[in-house]
C-alpha atoms as a PDB file:
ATOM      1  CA  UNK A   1     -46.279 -52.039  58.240  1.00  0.00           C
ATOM      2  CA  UNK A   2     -44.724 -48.509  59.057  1.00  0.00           C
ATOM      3  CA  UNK A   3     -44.453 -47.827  62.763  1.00  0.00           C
ATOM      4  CA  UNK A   4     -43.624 -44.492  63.751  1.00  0.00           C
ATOM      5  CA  UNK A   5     -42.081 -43.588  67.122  1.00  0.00           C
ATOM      6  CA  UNK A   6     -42.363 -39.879  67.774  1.00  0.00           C
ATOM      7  CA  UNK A   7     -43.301 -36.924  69.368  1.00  0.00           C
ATOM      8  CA  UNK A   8     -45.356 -33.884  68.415  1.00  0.00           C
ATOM      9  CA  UNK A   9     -42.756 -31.002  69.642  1.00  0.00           C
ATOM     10  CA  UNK A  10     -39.565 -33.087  68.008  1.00  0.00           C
ATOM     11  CA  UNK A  11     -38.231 -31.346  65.015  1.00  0.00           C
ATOM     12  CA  UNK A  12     -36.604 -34.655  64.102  1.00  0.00           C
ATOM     13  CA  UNK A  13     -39.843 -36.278  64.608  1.00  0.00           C
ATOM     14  CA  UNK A  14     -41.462 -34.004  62.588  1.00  0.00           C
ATOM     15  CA  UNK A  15     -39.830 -34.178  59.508  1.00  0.00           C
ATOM     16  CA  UNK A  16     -40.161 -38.183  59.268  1.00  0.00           C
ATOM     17  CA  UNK A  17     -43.529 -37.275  59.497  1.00  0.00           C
ATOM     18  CA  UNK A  18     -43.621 -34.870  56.742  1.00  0.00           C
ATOM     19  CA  UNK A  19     -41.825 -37.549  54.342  1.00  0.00           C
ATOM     20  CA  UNK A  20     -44.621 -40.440  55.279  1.00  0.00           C
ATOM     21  CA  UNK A  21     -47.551 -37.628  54.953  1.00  0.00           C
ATOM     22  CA  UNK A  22     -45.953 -36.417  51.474  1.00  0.00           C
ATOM     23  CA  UNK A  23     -45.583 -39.926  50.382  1.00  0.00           C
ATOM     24  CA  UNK A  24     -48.961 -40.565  51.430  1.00  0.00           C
ATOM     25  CA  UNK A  25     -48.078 -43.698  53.094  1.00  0.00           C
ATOM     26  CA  UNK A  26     -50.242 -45.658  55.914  1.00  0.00           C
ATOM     27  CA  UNK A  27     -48.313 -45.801  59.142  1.00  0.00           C
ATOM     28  CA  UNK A  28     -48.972 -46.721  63.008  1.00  0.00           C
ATOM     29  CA  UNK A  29     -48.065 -43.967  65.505  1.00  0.00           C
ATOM     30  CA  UNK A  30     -46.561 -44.967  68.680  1.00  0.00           C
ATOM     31  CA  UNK A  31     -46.869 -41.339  70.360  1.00  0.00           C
ATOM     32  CA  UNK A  32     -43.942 -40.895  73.554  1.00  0.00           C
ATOM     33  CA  UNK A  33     -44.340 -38.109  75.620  1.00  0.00           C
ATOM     34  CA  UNK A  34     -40.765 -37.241  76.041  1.00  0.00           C
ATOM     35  CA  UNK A  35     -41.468 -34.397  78.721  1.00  0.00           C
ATOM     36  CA  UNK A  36     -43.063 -36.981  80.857  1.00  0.00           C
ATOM     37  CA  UNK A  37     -39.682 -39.392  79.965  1.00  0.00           C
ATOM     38  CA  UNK A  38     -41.518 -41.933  78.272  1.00  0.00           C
ATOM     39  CA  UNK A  39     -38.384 -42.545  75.959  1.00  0.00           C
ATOM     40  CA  UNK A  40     -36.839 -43.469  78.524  1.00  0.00           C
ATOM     41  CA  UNK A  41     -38.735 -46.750  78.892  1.00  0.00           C
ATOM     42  CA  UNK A  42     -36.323 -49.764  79.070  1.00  0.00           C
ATOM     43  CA  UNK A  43     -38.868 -51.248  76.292  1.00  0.00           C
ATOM     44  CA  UNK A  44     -38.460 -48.265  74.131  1.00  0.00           C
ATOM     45  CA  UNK A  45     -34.232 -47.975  74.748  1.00  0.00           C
ATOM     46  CA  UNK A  46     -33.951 -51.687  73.102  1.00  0.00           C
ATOM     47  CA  UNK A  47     -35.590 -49.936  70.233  1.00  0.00           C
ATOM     48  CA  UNK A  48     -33.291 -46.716  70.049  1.00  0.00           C
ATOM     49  CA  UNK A  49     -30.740 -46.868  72.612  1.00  0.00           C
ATOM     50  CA  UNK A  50     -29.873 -43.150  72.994  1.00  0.00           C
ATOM     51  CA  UNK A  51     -33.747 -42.429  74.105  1.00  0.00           C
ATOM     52  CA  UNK A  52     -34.453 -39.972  71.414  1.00  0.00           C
ATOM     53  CA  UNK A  53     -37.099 -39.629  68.898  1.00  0.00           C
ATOM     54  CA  UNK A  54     -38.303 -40.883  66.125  1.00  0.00           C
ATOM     55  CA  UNK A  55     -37.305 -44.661  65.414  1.00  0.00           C
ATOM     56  CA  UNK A  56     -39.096 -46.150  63.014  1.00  0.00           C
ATOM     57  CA  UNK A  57     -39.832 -50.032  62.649  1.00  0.00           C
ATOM     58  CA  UNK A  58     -41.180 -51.299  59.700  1.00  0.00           C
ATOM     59  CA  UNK A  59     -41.979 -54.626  59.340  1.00  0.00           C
ATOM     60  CA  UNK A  60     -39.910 -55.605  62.311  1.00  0.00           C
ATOM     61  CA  UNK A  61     -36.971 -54.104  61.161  1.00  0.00           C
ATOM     62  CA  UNK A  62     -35.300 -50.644  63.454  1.00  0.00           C
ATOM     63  CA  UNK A  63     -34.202 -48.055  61.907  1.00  0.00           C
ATOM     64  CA  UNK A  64     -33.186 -44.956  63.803  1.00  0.00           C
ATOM     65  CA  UNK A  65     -31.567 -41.444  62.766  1.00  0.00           C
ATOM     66  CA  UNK A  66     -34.036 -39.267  61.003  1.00  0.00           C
ATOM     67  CA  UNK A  67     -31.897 -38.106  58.013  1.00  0.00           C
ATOM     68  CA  UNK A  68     -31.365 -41.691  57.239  1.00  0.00           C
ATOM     69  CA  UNK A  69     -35.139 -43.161  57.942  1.00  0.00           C
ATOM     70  CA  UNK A  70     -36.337 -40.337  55.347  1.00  0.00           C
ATOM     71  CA  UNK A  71     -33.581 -41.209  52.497  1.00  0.00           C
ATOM     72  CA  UNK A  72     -34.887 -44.981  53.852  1.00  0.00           C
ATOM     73  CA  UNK A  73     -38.404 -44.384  52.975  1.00  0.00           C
ATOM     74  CA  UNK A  74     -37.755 -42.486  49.663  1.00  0.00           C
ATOM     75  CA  UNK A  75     -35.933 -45.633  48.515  1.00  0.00           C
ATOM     76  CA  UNK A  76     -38.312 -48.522  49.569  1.00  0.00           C
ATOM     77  CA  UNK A  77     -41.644 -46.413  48.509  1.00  0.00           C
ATOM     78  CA  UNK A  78     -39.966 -44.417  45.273  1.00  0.00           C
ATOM     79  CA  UNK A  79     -43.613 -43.452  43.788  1.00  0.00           C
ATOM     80  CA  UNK A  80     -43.125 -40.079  45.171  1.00  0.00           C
ATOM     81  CA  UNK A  81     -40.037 -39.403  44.806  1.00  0.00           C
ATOM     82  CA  UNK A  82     -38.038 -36.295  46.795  1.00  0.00           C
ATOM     83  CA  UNK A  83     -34.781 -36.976  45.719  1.00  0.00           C
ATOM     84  CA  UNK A  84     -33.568 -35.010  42.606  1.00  0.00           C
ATOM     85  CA  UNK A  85     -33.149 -37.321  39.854  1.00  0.00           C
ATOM     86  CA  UNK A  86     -29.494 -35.334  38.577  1.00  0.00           C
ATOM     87  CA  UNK A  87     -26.380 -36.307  40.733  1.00  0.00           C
ATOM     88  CA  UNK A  88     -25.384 -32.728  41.360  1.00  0.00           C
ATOM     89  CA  UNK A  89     -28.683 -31.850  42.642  1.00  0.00           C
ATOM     90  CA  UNK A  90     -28.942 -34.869  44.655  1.00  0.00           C
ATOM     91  CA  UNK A  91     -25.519 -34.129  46.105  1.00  0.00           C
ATOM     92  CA  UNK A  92     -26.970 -29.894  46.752  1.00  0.00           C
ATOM     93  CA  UNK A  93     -29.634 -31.784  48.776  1.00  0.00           C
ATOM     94  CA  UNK A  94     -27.411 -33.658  51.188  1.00  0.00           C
ATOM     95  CA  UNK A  95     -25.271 -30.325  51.327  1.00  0.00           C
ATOM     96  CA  UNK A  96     -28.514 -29.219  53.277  1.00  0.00           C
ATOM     97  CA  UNK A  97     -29.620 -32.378  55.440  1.00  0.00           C
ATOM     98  CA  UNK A  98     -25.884 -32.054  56.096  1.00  0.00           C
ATOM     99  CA  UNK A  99     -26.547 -28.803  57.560  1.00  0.00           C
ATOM    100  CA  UNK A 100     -29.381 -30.002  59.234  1.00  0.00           C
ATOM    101  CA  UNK A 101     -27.547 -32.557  60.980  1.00  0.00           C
ATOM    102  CA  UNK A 102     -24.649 -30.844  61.784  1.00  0.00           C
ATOM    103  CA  UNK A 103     -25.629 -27.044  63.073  1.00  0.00           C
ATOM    104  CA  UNK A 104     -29.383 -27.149  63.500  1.00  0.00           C
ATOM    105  CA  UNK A 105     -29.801 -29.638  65.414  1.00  0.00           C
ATOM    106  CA  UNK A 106     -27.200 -28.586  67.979  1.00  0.00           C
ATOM    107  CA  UNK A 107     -28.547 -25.502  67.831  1.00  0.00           C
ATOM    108  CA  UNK A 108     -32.165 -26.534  67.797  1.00  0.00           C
ATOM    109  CA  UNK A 109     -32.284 -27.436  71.583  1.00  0.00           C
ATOM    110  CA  UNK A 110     -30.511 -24.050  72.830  1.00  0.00           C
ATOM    111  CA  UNK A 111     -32.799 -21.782  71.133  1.00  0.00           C
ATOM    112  CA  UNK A 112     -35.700 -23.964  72.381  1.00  0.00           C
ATOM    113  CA  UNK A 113     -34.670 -23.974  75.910  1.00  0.00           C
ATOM    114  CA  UNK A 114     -33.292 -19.916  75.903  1.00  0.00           C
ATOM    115  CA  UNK A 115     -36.870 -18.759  75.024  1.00  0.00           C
ATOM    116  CA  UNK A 116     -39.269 -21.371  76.308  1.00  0.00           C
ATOM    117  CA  UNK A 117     -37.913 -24.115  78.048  1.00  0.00           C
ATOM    118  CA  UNK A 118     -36.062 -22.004  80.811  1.00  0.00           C
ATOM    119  CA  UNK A 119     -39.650 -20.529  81.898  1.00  0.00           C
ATOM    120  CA  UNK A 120     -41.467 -23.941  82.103  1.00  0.00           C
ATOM    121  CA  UNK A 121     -38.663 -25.445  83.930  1.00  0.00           C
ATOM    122  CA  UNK A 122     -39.391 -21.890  86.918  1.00  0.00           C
ATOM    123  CA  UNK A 123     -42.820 -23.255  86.956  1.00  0.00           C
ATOM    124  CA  UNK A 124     -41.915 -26.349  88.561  1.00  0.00           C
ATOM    125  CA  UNK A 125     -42.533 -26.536  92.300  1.00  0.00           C
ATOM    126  CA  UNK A 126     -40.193 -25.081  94.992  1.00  0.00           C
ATOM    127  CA  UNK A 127     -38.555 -28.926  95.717  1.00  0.00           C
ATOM    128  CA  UNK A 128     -38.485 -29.594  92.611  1.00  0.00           C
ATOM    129  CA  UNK A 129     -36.859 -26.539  90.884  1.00  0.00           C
ATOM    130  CA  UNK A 130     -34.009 -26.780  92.999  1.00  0.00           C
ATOM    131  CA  UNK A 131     -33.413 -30.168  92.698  1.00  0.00           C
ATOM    132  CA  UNK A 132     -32.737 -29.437  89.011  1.00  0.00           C
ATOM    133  CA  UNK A 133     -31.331 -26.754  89.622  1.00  0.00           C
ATOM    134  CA  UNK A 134     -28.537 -27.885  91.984  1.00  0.00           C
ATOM    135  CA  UNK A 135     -28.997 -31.818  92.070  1.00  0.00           C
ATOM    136  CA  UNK A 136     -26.351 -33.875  90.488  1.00  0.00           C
ATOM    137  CA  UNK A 137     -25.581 -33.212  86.919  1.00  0.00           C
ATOM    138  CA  UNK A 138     -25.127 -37.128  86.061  1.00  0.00           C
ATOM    139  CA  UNK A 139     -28.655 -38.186  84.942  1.00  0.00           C
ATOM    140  CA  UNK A 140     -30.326 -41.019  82.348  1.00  0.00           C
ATOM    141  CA  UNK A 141     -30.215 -38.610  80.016  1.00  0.00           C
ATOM    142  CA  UNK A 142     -26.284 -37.929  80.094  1.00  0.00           C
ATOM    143  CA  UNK A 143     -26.133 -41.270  80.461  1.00  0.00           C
ATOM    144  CA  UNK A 144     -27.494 -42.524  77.524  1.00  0.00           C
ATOM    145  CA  UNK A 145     -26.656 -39.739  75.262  1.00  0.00           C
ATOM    146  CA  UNK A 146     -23.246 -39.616  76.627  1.00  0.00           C
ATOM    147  CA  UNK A 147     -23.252 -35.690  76.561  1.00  0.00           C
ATOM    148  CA  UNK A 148     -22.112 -34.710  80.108  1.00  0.00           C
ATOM    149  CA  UNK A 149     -22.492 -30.623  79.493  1.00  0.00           C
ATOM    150  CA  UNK A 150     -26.114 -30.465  78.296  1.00  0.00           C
ATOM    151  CA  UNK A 151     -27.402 -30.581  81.571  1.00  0.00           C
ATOM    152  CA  UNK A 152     -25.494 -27.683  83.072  1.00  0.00           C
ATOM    153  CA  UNK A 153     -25.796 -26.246  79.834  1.00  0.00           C
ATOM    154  CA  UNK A 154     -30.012 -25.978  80.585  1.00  0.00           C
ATOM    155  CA  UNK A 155     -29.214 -24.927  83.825  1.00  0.00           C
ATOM    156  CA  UNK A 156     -27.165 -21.781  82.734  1.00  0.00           C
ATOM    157  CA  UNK A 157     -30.016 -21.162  80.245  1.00  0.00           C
ATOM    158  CA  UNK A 158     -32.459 -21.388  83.199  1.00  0.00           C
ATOM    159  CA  UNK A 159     -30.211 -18.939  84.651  1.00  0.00           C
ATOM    160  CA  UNK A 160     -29.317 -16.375  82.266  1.00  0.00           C
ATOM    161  CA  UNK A 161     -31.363 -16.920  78.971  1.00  0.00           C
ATOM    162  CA  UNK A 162     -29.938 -15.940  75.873  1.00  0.00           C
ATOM    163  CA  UNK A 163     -26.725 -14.332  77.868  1.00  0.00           C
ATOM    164  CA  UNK A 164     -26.288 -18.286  78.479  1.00  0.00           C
ATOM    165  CA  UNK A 165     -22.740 -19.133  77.167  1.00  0.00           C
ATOM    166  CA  UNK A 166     -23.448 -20.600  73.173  1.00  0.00           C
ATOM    167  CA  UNK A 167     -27.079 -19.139  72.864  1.00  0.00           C
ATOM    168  CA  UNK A 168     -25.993 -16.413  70.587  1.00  0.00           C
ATOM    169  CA  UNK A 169     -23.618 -18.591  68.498  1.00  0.00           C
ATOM    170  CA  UNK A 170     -26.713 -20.900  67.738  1.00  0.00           C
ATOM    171  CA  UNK A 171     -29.193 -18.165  67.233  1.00  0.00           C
ATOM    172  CA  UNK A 172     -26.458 -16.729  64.649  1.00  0.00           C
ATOM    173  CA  UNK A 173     -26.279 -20.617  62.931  1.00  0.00           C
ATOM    174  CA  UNK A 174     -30.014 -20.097  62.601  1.00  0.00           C
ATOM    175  CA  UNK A 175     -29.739 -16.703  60.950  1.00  0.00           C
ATOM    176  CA  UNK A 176     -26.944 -17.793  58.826  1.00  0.00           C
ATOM    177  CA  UNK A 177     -28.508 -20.644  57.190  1.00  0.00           C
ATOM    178  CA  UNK A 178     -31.951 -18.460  56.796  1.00  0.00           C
ATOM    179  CA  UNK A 179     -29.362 -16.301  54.821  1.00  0.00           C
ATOM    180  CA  UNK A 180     -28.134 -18.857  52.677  1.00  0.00           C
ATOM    181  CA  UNK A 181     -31.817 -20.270  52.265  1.00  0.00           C
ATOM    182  CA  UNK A 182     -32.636 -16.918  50.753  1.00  0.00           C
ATOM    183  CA  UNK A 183     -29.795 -16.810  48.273  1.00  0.00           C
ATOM    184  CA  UNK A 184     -30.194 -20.954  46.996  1.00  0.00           C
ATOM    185  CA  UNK A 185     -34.054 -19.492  46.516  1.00  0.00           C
ATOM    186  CA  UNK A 186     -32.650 -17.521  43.808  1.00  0.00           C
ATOM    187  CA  UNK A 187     -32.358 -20.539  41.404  1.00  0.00           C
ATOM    188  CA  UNK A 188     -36.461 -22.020  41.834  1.00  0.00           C
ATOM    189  CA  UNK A 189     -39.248 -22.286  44.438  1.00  0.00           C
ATOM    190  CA  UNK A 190     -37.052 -24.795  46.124  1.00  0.00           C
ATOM    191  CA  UNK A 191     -34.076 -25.446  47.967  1.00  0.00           C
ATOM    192  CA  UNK A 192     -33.069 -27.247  44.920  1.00  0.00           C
ATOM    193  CA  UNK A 193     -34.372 -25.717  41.701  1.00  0.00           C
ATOM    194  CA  UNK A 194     -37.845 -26.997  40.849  1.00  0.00           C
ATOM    195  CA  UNK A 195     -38.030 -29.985  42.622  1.00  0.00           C
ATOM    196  CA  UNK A 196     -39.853 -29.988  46.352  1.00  0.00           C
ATOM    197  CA  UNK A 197     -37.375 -32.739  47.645  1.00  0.00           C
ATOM    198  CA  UNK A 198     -35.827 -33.937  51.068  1.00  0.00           C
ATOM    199  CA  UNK A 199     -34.053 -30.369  51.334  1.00  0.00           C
ATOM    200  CA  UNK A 200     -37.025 -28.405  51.606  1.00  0.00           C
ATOM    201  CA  UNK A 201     -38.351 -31.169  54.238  1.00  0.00           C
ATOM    202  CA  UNK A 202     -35.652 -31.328  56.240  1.00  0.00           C
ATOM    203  CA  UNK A 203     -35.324 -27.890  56.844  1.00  0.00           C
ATOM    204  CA  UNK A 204     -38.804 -27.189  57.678  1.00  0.00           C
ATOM    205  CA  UNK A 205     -39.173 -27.937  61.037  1.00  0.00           C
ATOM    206  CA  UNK A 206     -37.122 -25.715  61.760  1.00  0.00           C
ATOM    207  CA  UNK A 207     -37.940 -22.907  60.192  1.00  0.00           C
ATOM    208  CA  UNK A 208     -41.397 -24.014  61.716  1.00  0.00           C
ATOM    209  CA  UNK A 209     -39.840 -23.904  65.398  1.00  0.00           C
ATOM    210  CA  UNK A 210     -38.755 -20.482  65.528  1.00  0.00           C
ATOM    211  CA  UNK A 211     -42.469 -19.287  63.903  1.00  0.00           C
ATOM    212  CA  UNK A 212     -43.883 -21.252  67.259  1.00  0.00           C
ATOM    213  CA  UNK A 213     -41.634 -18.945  68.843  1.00  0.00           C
ATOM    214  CA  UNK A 214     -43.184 -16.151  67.387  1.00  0.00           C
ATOM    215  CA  UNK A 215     -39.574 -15.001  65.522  1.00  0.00           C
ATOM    216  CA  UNK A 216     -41.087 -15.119  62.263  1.00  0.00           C
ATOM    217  CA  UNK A 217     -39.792 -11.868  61.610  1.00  0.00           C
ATOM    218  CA  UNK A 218     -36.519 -13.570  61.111  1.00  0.00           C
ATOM    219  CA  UNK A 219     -37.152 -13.405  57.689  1.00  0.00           C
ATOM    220  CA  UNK A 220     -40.935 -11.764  56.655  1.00  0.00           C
ATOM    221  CA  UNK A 221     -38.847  -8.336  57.149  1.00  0.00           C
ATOM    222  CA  UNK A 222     -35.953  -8.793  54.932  1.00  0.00           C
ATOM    223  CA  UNK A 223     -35.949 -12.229  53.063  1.00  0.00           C
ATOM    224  CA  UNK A 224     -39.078 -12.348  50.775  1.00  0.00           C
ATOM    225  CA  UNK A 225     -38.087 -15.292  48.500  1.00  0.00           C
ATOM    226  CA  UNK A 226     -37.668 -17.257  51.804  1.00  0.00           C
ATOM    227  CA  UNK A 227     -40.854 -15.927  52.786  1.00  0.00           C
ATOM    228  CA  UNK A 228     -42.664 -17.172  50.169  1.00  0.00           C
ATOM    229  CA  UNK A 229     -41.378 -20.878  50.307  1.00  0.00           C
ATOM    230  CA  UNK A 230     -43.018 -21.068  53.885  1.00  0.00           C
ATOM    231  CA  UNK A 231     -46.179 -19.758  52.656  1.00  0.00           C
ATOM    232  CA  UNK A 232     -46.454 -22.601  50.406  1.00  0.00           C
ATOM    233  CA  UNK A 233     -44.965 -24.946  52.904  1.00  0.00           C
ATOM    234  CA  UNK A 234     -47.738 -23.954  55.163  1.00  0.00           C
ATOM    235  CA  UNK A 235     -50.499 -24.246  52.171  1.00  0.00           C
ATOM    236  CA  UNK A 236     -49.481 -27.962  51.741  1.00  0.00           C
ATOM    237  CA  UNK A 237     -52.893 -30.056  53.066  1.00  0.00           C
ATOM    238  CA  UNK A 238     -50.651 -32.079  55.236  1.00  0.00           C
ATOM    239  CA  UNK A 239     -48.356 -28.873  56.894  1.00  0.00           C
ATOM    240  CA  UNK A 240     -51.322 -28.818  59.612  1.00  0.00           C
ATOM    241  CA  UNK A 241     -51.898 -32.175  60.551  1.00  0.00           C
ATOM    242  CA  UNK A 242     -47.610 -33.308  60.578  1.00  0.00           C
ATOM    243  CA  UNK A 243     -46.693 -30.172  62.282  1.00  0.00           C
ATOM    244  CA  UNK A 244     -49.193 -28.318  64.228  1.00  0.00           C
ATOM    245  CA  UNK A 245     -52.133 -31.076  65.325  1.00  0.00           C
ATOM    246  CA  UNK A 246     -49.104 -33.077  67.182  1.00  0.00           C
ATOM    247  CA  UNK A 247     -47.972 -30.713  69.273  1.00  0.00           C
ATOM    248  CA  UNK A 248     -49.329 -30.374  72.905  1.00  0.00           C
ATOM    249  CA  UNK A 249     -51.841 -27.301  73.095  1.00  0.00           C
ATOM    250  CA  UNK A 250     -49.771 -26.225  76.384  1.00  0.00           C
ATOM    251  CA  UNK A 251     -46.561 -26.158  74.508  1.00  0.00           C
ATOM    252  CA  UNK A 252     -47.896 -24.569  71.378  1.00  0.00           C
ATOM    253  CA  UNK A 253     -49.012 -21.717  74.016  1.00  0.00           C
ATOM    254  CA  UNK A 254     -46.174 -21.712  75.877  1.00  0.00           C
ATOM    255  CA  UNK A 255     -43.477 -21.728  72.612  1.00  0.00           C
ATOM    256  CA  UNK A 256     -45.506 -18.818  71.151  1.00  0.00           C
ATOM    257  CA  UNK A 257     -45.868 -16.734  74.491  1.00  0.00           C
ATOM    258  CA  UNK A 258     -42.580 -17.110  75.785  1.00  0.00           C
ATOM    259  CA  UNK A 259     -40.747 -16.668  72.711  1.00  0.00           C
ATOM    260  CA  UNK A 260     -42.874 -13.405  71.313  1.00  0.00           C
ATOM    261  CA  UNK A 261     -41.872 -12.441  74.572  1.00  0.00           C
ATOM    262  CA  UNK A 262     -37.523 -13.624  74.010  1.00  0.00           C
ATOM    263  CA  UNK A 263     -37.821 -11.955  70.374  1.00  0.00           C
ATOM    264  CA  UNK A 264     -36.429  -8.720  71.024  1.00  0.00           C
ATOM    265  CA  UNK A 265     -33.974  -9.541  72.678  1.00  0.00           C
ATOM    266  CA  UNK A 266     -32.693 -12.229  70.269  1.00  0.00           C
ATOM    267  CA  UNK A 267     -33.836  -9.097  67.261  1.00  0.00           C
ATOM    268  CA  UNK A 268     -31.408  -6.511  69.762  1.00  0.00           C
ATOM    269  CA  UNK A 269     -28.533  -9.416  69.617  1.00  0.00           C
ATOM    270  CA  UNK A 270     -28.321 -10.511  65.930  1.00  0.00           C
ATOM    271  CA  UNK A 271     -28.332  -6.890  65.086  1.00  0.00           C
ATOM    272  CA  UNK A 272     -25.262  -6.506  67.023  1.00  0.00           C
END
């Protein structure tokens, strides 16, 4: 039994979906609603200490760390495989979960919070917004994650939006790797030749995150090949249900509205 702890706006989430749904596999979904805290549970941190999403259990066994459940699942259910079956492609395909890991992730959060997040959190009542806003900056989520500057991080963000300190540097990760997504498109449909693999799945979700935001343009203007894999990424039967159907109506409103409304401004600064 495959149980699947998760949420629908989680990009990490999100692609451990997309490897059960390509694999076709039968799984239980334990749905947390992280903006309500819920992975903060003391029954969920004994699961996955540092509160995030997804874990995944399977027959009783934890396993936590997305990049590592979907290499997991692609060895224990091999019948679809999306792993490259050549050593040098196998290794190209880490190169990008690598990159996942390491810059979009980071990233992921800043961008989220500089053109959504930050106008959700000014909807919150008077008491409430200020107590953010000024209340102390040691909380359970520094605590568990251990990352001390995130929270005044949001708060700049809250404060200044994209002029936040380290906004543009992620937005230009983003538009870097877009960049180098359009050039490895050069050699097949895929990120790796002619095989749809863990590459192409991994970085989906976050190509999918900044078309919520309504910063598709990102690439329809000036990067057709990359253009194209999305359109078939989006054709794929289960693109819909892993992707869109999870997320929160609210938050698919509120991602598209507030970040059409962020995009030129983030168009004005990567042009600079």
């Amino acid at each position: 039994m495959l149980e699947l702890y998760h949420h629908g706006s989680s990009v990490c989430a999100a692609k451990v979906r997309f490897t059960i749904q390509e694999k076709g596999l039968e799984w239980k979904s334990h749905y947390l609603d992280i903006l309500k805290g819920e992975h903060f549970n003391p029954d969920y941190l004994k699961l996955n200490p540092k509160a995030v999403v997804p874990t995944l259990v399977h027959d009783g066994q934890v396993l936590v760390e997305s990049t590592v459940i979907c290499e997991y699942l692609d060895d224990e259910f091999p019948q679809v495989p999306l792993r490259p079956p050549k050593s040098m492609d196998r290794a190209r395909m880490r190169l990008w979960t690598k990159t996942v890991d390491e810059e979009l992730q980071p990233a992921c959060k800043y961008i989220t919070y500089a053109s959504c997040h930050r106008h959700i959190i000014k909807r919150m009542p008077p008491d409430k917004f200020k107590e953010y806003m000024t209340g102390p900056l040691e909380s359970a989520e520094t605590r568990v994650t251990g990352d001390p500057y995130w929270a005044q991080s949001k708060r700049d963000i809250v404060n200044m939006g994209i002029d936040a300190p380290g906004v543009a540097g992620k937005f230009r990760i983003y538009d870097q790797t877009l960049q180098k997504m359009e050039e490895a498109l050069k050699e097949g449909p895929w990120l790796v030749g002619n095989m749809f693999s863990l590459a192409d799945i991994s970085l989906t979700p976050y190509v999918n995150r900044l078309d919520m935001l309504g910063m598709s343009e990102m690439w329809t203007v000036s990067r057709p090949r990359l253009t194209d894999w999305f359109e078939r990424i989006k054709a794929r039967p289960i693109f819909k249900p892993c992707f869109l159907d999870y997320c929160p109506p609210d938050l698919t409103h509120d991602l598209k509205t507030y970040g059409s409304q962020t995009w030129p401004e983030v168009r004005a600064m990567l042009k600079s």
